[in-house]
N, C-alpha and C. Protein backbone atom coordinates (compact mmCIF):
# COMPACT_ATOMS: atom_id res chain seq x y z
N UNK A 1 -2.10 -13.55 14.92
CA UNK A 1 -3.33 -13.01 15.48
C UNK A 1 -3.59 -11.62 14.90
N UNK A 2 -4.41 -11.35 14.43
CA UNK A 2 -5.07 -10.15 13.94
C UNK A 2 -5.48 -9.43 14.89
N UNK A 3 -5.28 -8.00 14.57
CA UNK A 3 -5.97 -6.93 15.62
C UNK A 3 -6.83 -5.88 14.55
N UNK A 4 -7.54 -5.06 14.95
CA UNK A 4 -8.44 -4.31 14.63
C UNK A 4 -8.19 -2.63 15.98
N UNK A 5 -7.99 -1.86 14.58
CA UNK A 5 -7.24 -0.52 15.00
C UNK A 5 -8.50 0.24 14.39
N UNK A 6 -9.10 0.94 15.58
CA UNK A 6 -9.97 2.11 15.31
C UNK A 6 -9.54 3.63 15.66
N UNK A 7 -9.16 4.11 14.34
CA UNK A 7 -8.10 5.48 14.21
C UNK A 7 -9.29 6.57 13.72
N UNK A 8 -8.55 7.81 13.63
CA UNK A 8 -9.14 9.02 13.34
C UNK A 8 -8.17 9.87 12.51
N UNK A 9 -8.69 10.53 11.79
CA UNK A 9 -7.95 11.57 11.03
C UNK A 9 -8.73 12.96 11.21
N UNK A 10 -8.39 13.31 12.54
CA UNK A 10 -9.50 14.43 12.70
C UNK A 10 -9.32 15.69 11.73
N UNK A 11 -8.38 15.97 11.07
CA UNK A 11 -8.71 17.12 9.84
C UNK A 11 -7.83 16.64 8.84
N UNK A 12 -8.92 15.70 7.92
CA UNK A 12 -7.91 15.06 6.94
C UNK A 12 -7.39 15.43 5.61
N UNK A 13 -7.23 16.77 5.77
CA UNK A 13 -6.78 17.90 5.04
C UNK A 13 -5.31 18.16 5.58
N UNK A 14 -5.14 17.42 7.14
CA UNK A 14 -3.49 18.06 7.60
C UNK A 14 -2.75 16.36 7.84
N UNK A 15 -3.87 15.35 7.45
CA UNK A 15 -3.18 14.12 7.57
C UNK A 15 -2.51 14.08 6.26
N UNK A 16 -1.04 14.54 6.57
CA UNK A 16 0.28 14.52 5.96
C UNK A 16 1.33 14.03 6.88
N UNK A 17 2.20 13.26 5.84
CA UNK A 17 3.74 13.04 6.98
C UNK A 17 4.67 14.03 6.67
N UNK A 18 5.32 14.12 6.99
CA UNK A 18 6.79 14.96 7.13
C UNK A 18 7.08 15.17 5.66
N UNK A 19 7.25 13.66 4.71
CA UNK A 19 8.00 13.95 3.25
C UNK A 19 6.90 13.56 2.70
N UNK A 20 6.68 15.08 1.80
CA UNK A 20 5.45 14.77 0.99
C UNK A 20 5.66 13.75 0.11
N UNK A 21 6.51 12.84 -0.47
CA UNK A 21 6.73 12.14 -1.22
C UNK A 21 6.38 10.54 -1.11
N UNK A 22 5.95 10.63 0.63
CA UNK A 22 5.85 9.64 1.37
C UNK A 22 4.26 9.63 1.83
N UNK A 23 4.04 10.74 1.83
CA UNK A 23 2.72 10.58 3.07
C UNK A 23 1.23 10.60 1.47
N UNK A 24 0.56 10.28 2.32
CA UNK A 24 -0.89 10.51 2.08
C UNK A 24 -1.21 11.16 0.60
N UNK A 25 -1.92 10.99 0.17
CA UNK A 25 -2.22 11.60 -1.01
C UNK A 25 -3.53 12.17 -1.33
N UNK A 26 -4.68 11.29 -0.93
CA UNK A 26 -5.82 11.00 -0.56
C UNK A 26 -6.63 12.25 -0.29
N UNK A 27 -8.09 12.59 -0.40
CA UNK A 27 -8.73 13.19 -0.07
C UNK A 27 -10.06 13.20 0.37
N UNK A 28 -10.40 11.35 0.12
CA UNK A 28 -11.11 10.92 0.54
C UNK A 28 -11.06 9.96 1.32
N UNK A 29 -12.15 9.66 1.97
CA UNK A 29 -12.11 8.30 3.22
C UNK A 29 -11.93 7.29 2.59
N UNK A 30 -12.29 6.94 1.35
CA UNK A 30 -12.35 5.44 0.74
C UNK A 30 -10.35 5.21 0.11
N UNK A 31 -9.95 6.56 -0.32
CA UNK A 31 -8.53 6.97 -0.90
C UNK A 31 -7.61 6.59 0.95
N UNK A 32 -7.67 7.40 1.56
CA UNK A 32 -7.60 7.14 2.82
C UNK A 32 -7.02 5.53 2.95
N UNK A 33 -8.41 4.98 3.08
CA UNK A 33 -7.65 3.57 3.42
C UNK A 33 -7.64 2.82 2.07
N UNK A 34 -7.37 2.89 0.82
CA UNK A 34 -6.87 2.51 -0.07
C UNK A 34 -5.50 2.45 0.23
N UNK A 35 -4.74 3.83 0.43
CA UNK A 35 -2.99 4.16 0.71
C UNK A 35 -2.73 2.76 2.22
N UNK A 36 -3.70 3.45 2.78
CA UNK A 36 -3.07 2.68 4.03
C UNK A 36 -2.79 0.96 4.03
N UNK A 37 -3.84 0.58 2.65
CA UNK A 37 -4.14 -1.28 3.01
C UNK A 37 -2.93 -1.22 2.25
N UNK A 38 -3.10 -0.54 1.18
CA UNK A 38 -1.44 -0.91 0.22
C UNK A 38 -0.44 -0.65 1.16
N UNK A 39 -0.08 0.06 2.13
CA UNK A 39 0.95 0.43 2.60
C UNK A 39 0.81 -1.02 3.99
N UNK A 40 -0.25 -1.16 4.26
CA UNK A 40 -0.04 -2.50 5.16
C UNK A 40 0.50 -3.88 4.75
N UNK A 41 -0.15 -3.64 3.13
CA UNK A 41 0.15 -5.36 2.19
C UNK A 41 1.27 -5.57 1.35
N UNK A 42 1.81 -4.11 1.27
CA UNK A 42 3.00 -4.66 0.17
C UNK A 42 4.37 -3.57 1.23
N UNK A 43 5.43 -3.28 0.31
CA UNK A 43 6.70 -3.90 1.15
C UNK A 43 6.93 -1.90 0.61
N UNK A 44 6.01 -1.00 -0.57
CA UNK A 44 6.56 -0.20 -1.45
C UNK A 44 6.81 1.15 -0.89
N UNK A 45 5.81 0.89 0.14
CA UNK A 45 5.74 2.37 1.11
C UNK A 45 7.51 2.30 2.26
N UNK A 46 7.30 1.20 2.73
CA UNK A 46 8.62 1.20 3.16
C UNK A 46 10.22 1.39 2.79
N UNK A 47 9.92 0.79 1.19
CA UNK A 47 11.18 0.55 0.62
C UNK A 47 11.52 2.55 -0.05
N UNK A 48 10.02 3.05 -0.05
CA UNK A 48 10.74 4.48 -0.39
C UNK A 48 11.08 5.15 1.17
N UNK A 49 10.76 4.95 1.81
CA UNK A 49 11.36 5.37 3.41
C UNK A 49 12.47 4.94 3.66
N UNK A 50 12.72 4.05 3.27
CA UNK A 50 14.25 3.22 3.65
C UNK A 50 14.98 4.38 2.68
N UNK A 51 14.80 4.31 1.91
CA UNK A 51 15.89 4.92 0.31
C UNK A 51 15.93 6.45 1.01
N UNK A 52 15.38 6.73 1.76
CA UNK A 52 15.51 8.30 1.95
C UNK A 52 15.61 8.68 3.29
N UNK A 53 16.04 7.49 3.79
CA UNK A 53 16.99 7.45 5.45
C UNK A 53 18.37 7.75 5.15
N UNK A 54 19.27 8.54 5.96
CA UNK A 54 20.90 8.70 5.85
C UNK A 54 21.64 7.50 5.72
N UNK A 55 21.26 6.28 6.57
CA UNK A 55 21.94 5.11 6.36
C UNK A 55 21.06 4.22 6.15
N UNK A 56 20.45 3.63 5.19
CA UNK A 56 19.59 2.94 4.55
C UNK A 56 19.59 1.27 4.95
N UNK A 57 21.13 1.48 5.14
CA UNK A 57 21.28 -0.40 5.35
C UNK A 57 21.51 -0.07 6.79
N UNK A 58 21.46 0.65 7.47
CA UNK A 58 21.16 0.84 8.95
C UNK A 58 19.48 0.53 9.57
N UNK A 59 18.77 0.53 8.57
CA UNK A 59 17.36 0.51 9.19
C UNK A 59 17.07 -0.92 9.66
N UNK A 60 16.37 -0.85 10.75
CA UNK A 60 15.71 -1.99 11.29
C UNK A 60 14.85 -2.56 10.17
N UNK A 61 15.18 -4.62 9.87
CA UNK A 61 14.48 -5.10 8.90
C UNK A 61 13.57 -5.39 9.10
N UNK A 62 13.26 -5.63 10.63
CA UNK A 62 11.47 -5.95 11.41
C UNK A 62 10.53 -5.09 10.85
N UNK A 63 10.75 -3.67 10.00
CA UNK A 63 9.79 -2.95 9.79
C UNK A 63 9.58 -2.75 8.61
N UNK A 64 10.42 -3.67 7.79
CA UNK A 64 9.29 -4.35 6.48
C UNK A 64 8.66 -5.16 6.62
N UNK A 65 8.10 -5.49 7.49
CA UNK A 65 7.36 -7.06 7.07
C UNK A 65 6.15 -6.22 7.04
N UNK A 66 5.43 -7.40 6.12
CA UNK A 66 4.03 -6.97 5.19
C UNK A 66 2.51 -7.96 5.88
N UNK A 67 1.49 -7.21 5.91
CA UNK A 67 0.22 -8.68 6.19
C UNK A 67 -0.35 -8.50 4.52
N UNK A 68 -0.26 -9.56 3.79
CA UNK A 68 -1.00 -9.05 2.57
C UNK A 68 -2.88 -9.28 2.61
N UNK A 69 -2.75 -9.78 3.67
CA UNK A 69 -4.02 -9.84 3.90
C UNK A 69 -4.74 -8.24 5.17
N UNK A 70 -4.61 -7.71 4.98
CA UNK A 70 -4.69 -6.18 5.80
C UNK A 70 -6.07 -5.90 5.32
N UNK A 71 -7.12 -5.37 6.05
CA UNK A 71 -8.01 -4.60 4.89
C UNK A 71 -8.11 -3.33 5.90
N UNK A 72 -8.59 -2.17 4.95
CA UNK A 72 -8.76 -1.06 5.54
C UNK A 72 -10.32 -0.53 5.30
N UNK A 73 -10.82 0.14 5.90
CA UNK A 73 -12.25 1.03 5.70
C UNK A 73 -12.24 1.88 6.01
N UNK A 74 -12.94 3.00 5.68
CA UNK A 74 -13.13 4.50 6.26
C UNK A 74 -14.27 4.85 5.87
N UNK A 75 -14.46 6.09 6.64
CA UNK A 75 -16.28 6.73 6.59
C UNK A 75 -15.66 8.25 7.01
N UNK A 76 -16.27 8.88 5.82
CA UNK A 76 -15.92 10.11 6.24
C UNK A 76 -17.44 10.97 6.79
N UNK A 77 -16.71 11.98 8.39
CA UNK A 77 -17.84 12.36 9.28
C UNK A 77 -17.40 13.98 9.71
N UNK A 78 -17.64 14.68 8.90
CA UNK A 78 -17.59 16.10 8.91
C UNK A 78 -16.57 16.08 8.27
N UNK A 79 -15.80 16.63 9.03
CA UNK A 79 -14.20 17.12 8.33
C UNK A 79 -13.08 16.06 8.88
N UNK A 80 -13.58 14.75 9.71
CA UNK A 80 -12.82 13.90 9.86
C UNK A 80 -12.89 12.69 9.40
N UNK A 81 -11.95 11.56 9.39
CA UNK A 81 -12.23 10.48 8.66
C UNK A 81 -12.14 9.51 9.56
N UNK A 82 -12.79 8.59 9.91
CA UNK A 82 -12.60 7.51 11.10
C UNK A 82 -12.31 5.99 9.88
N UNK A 83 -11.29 5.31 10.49
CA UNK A 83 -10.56 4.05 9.50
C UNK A 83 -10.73 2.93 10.42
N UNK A 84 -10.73 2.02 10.15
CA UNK A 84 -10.36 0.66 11.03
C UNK A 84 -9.62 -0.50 10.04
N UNK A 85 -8.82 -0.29 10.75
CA UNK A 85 -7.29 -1.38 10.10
C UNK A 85 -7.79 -2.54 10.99
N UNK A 86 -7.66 -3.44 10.12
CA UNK A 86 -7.41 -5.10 10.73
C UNK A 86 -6.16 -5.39 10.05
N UNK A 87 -5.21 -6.10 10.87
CA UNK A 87 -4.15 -6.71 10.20
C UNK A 87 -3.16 -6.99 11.63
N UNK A 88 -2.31 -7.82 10.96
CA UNK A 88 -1.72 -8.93 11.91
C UNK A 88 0.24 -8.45 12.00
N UNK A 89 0.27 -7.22 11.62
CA UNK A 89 1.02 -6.19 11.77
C UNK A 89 1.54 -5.97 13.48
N UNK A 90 2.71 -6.14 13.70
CA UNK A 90 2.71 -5.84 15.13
C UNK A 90 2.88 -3.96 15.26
N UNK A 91 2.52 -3.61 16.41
CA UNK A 91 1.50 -2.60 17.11
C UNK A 91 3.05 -1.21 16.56
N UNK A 92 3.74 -1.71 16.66
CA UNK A 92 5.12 -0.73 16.55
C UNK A 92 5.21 -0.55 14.86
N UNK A 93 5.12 -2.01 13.97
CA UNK A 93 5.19 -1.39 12.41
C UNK A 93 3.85 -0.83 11.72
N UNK A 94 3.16 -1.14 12.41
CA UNK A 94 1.32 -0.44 11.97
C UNK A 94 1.84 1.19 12.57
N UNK A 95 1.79 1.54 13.64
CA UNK A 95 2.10 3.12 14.07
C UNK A 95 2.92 3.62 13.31
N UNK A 96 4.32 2.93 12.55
CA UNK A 96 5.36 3.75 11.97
C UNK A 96 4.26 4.27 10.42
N UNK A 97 3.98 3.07 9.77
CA UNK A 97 3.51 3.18 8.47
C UNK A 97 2.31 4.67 8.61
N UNK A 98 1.70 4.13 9.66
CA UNK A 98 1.11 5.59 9.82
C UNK A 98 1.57 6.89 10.09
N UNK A 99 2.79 7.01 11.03
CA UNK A 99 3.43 8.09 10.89
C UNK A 99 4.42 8.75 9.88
N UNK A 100 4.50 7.44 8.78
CA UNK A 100 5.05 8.01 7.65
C UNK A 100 4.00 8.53 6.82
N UNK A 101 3.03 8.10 6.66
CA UNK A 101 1.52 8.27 5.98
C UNK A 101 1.12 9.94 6.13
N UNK A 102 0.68 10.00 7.57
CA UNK A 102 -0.08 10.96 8.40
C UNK A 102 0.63 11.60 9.57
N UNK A 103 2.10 11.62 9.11
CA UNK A 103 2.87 12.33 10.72
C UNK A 103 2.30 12.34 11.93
N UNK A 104 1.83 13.07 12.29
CA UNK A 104 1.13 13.32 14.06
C UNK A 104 -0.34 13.55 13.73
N UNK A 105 -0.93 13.68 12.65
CA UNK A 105 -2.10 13.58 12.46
C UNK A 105 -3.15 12.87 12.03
N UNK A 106 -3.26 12.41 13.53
CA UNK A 106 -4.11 10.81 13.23
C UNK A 106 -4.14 10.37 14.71
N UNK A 107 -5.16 9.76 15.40
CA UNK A 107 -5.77 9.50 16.72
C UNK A 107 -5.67 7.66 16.79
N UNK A 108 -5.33 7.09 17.84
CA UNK A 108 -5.69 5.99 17.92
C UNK A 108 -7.08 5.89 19.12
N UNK A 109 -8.01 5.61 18.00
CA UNK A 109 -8.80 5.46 19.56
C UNK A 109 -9.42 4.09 20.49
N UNK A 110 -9.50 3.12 19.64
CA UNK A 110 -9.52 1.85 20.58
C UNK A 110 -8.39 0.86 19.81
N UNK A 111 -8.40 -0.34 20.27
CA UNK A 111 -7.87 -1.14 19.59
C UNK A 111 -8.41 -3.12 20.17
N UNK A 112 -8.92 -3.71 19.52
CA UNK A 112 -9.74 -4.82 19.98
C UNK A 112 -8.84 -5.74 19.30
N UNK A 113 -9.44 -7.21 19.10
CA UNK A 113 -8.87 -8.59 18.66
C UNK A 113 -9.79 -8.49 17.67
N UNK A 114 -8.76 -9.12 16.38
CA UNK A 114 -9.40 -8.82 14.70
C UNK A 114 -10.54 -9.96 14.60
């Protein structure tokens, strides 16, 4: 079952994660959810998070799994960026990918059936 995630990046100038090596790159809304669909559809965003955990083969494997079918959109509206993720991602590995993405900066504001 697909869900549909309506998020915010209210100053997407500080939507960074923790390891710059990891997070966001982007400076636009369309870049924005470019990172994010790749990081929903393929396995690459995770596998550099794993490699740069203390115990690597300690990580939970539930939080690779991939929807390759994910799409992302964004619209950028002042100085913030509003996204809506559809994807069939359960609710715990969609939040991580984003908090590796965008650390604490980033809003969930509704969330409906995709």
């Amino acid at each position: 079952m697909k869900t549909r995630y309506y998020l915010r990046l209210p100053d997407a100038k500080l939507a960074r994660g923790s390891d710059p090596a990891l997070s966001f790159r982007s400076e636009s809304a369309e870049g924005f959810a470019e990172e994010l669909q790749s990081a929903l559809r393929t396995t690459a965003l995770f596998e550099k998070w794993k490699r740069a955990q203390p115990e690597p083969d300690e990580v939970d494997s539930s939080l690779a799994i991939v929807d390759p079918e994910a799409q992302v959109t964004a619209e950028q509206v002042d100085l913030h960026v509003d996204l809506i993720a559809v994807t069939s991602l359960p609710g715990a590995v969609f939040k991580h990918r984003l908090r590796v993405l965008a650390g604490s900066h980033w809003q969930l504001r509704d969330v409906t059936a995709g």
